[in-house]
PDB file of N, CA and C in Angstrom:
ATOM      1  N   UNK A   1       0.842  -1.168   0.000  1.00  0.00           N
ATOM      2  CA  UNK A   1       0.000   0.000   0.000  1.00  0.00           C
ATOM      3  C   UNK A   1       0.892   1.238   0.000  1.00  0.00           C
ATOM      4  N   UNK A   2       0.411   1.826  -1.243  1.00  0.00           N
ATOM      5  CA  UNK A   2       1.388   3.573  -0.728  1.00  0.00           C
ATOM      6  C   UNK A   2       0.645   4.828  -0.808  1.00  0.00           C
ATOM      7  N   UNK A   3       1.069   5.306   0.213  1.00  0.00           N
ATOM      8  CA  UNK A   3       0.901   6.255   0.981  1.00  0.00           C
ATOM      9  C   UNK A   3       1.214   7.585   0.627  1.00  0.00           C
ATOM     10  N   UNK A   4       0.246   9.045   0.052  1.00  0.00           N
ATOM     11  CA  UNK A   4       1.046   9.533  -0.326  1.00  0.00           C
ATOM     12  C   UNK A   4       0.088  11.205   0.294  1.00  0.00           C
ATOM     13  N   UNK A   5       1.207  12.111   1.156  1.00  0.00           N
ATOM     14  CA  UNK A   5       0.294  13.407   1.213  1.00  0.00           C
ATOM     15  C   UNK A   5       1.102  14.562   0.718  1.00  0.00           C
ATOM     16  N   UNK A   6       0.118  15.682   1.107  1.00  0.00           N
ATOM     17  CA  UNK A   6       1.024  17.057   0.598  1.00  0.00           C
ATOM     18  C   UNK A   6       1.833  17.513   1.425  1.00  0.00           C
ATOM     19  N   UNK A   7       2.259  17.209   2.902  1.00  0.00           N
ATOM     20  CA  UNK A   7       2.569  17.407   3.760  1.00  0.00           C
ATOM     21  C   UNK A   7       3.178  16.500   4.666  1.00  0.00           C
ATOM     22  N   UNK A   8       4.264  16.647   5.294  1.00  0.00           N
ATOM     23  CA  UNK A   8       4.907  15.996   6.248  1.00  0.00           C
ATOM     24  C   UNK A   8       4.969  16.890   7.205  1.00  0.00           C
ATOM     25  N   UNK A   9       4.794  17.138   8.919  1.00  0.00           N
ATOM     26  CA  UNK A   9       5.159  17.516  10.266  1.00  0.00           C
ATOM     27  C   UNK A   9       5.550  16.241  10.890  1.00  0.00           C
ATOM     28  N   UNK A  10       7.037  16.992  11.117  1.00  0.00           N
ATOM     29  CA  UNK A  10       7.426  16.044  12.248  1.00  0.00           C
ATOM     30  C   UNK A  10       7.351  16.493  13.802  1.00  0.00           C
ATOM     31  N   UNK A  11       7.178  15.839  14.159  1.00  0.00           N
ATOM     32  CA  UNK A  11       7.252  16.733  16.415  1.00  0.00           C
ATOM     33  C   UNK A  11       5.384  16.702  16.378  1.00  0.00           C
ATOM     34  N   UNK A  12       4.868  15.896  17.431  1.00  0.00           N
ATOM     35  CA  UNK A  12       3.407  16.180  17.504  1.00  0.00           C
ATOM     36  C   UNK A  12       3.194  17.013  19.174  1.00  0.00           C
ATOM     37  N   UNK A  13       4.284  17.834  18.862  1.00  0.00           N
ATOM     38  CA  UNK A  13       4.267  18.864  19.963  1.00  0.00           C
ATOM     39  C   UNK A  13       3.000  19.572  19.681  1.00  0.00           C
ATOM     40  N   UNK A  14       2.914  20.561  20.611  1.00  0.00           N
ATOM     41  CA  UNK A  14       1.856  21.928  20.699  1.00  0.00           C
ATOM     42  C   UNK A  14       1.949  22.686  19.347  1.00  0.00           C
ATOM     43  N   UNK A  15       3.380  23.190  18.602  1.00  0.00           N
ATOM     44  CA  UNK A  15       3.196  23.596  17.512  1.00  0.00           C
ATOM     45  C   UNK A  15       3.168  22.912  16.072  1.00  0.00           C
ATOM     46  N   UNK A  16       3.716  21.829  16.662  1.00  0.00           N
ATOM     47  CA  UNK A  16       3.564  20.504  15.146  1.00  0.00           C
ATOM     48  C   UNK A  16       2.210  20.353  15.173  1.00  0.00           C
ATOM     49  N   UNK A  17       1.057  19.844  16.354  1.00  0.00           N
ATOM     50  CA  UNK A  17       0.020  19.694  15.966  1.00  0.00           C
ATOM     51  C   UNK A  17      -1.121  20.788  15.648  1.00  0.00           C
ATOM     52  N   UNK A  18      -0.703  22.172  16.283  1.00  0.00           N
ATOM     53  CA  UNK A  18      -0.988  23.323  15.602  1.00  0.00           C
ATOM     54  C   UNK A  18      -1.294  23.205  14.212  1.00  0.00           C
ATOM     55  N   UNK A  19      -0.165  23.507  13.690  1.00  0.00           N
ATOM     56  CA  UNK A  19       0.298  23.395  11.911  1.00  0.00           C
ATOM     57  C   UNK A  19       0.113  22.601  11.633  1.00  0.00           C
ATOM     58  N   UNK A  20      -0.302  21.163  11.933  1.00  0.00           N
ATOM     59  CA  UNK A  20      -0.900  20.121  10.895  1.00  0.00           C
ATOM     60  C   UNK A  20      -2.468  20.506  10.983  1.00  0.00           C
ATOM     61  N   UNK A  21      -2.971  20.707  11.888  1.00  0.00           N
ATOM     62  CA  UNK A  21      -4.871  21.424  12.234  1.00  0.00           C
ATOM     63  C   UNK A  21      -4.723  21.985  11.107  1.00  0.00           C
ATOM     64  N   UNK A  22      -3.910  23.406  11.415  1.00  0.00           N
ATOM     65  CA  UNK A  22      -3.901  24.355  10.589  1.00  0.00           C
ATOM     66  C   UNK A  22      -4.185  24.412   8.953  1.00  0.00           C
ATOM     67  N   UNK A  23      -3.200  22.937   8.609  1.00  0.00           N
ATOM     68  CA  UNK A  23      -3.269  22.788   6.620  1.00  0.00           C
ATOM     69  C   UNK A  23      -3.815  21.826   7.042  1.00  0.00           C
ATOM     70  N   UNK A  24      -4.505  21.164   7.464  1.00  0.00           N
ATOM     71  CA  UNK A  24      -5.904  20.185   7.487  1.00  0.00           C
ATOM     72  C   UNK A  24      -6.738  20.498   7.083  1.00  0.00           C
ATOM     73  N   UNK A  25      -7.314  21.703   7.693  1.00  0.00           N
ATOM     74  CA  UNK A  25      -8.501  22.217   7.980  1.00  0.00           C
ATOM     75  C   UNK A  25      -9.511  22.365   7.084  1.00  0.00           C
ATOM     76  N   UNK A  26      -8.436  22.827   6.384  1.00  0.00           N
ATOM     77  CA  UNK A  26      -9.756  23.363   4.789  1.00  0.00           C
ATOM     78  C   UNK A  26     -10.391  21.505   3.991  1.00  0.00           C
ATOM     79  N   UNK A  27      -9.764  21.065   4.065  1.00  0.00           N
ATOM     80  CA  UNK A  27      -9.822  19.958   3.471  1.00  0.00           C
ATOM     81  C   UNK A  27      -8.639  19.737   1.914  1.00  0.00           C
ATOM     82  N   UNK A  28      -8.464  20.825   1.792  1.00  0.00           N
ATOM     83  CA  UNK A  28      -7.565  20.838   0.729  1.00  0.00           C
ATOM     84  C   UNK A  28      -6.101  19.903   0.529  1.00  0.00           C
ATOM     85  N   UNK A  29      -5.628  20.498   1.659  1.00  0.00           N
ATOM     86  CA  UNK A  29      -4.273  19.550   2.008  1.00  0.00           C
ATOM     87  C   UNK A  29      -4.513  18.021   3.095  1.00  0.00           C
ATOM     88  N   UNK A  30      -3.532  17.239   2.599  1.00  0.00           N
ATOM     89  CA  UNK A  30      -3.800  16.099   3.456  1.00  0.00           C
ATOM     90  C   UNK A  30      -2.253  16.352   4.388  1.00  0.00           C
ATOM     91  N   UNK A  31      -2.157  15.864   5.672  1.00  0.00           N
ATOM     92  CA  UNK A  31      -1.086  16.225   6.173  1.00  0.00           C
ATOM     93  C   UNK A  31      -0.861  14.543   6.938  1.00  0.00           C
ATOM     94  N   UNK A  32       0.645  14.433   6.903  1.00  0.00           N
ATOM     95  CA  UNK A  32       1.321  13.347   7.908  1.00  0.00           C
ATOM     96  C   UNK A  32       1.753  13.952   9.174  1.00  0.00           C
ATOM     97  N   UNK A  33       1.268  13.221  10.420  1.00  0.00           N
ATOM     98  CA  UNK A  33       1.484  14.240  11.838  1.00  0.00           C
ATOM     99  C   UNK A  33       2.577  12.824  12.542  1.00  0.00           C
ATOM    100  N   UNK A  34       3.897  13.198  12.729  1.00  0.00           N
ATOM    101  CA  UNK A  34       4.685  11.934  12.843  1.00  0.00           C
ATOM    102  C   UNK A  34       5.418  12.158  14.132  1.00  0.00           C
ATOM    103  N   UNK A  35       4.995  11.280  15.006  1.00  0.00           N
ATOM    104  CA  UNK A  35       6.111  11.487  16.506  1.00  0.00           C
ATOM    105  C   UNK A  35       6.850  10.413  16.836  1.00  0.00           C
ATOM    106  N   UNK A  36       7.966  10.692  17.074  1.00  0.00           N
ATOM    107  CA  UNK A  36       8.830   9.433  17.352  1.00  0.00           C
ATOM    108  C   UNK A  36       9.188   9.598  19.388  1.00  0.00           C
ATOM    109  N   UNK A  37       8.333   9.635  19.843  1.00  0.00           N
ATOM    110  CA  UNK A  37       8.817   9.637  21.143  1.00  0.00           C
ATOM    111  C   UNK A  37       9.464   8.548  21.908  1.00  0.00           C
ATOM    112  N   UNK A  38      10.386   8.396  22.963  1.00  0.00           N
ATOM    113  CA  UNK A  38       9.960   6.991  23.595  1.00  0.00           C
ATOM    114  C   UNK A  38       8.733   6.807  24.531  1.00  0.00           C
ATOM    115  N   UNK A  39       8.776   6.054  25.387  1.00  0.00           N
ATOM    116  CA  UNK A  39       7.786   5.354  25.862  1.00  0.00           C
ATOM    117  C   UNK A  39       7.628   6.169  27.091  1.00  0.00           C
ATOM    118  N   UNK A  40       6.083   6.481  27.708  1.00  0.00           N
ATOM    119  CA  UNK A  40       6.198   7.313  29.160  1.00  0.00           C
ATOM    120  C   UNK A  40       5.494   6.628  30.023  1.00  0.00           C
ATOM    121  N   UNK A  41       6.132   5.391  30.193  1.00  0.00           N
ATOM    122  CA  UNK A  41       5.557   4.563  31.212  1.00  0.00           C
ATOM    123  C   UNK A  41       6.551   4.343  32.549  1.00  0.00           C
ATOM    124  N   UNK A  42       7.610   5.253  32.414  1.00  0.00           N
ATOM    125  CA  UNK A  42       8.686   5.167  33.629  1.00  0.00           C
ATOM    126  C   UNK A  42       7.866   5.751  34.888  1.00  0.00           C
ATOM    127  N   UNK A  43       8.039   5.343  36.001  1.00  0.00           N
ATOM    128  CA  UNK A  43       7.519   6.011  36.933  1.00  0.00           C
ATOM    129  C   UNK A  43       7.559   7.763  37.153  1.00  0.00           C
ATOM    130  N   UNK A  44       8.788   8.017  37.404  1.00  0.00           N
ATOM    131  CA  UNK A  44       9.123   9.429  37.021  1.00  0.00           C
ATOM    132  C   UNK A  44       8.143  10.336  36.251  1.00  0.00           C
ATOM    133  N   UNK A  45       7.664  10.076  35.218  1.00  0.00           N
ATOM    134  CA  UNK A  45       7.131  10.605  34.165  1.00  0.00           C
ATOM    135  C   UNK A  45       5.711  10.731  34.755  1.00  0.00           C
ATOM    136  N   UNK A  46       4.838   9.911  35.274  1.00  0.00           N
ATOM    137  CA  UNK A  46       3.489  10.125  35.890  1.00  0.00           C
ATOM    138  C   UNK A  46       3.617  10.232  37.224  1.00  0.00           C
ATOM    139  N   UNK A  47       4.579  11.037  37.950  1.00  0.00           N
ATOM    140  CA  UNK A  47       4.517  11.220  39.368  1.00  0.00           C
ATOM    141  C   UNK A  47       4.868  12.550  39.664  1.00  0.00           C
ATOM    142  N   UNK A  48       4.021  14.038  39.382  1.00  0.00           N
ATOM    143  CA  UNK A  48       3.964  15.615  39.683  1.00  0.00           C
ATOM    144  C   UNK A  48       5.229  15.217  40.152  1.00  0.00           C
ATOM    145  N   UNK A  49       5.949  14.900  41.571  1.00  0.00           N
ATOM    146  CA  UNK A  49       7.359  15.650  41.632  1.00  0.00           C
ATOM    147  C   UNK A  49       8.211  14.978  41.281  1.00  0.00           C
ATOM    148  N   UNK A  50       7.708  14.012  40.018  1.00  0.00           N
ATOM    149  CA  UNK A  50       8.785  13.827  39.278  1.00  0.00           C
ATOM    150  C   UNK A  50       9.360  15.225  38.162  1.00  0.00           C
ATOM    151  N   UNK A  51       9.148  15.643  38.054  1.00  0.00           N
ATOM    152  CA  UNK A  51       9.632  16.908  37.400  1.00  0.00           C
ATOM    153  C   UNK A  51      11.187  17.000  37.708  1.00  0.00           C
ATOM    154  N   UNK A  52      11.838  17.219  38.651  1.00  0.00           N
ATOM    155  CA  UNK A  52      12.987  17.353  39.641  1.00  0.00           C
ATOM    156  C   UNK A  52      13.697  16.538  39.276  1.00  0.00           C
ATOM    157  N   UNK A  53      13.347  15.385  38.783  1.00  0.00           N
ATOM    158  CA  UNK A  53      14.216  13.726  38.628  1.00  0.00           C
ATOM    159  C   UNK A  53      14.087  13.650  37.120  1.00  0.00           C
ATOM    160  N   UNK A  54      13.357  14.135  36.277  1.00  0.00           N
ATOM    161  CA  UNK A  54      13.282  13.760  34.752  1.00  0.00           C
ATOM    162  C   UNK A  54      14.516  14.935  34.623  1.00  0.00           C
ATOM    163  N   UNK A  55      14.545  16.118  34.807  1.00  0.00           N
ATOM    164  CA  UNK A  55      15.067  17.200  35.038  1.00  0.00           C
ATOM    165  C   UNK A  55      16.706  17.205  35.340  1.00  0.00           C
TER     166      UNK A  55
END
């Protein structure tokens, strides 16, 4: 199967997923929204004062 749009964003941060909304919207453009994060299942990561220790 191939896959094909007008658009690539990489980062599905606050402003990557901004700007993919953004040329979505109309329907005109098709957009790829691509995050490569790792995994946030460490304790640290879902524990408020973990902040201090990811940090």
């Amino acid at each position: 199967m191939s896959l094909s749009f007008d658009h690539l964003v990489v980062g599905a941060g606050s402003e990557g997923c901004i700007l993919a909304n953004r040329l979505s919207e109309s329907g005109k453009y098709s957009v790829a929204l691509v995050e490569a994060g790792g995994s946030d299942k460490h304790f640290w990561i879902n524990t408020p004062l973990g902040v201090g220790q990811i940090l």
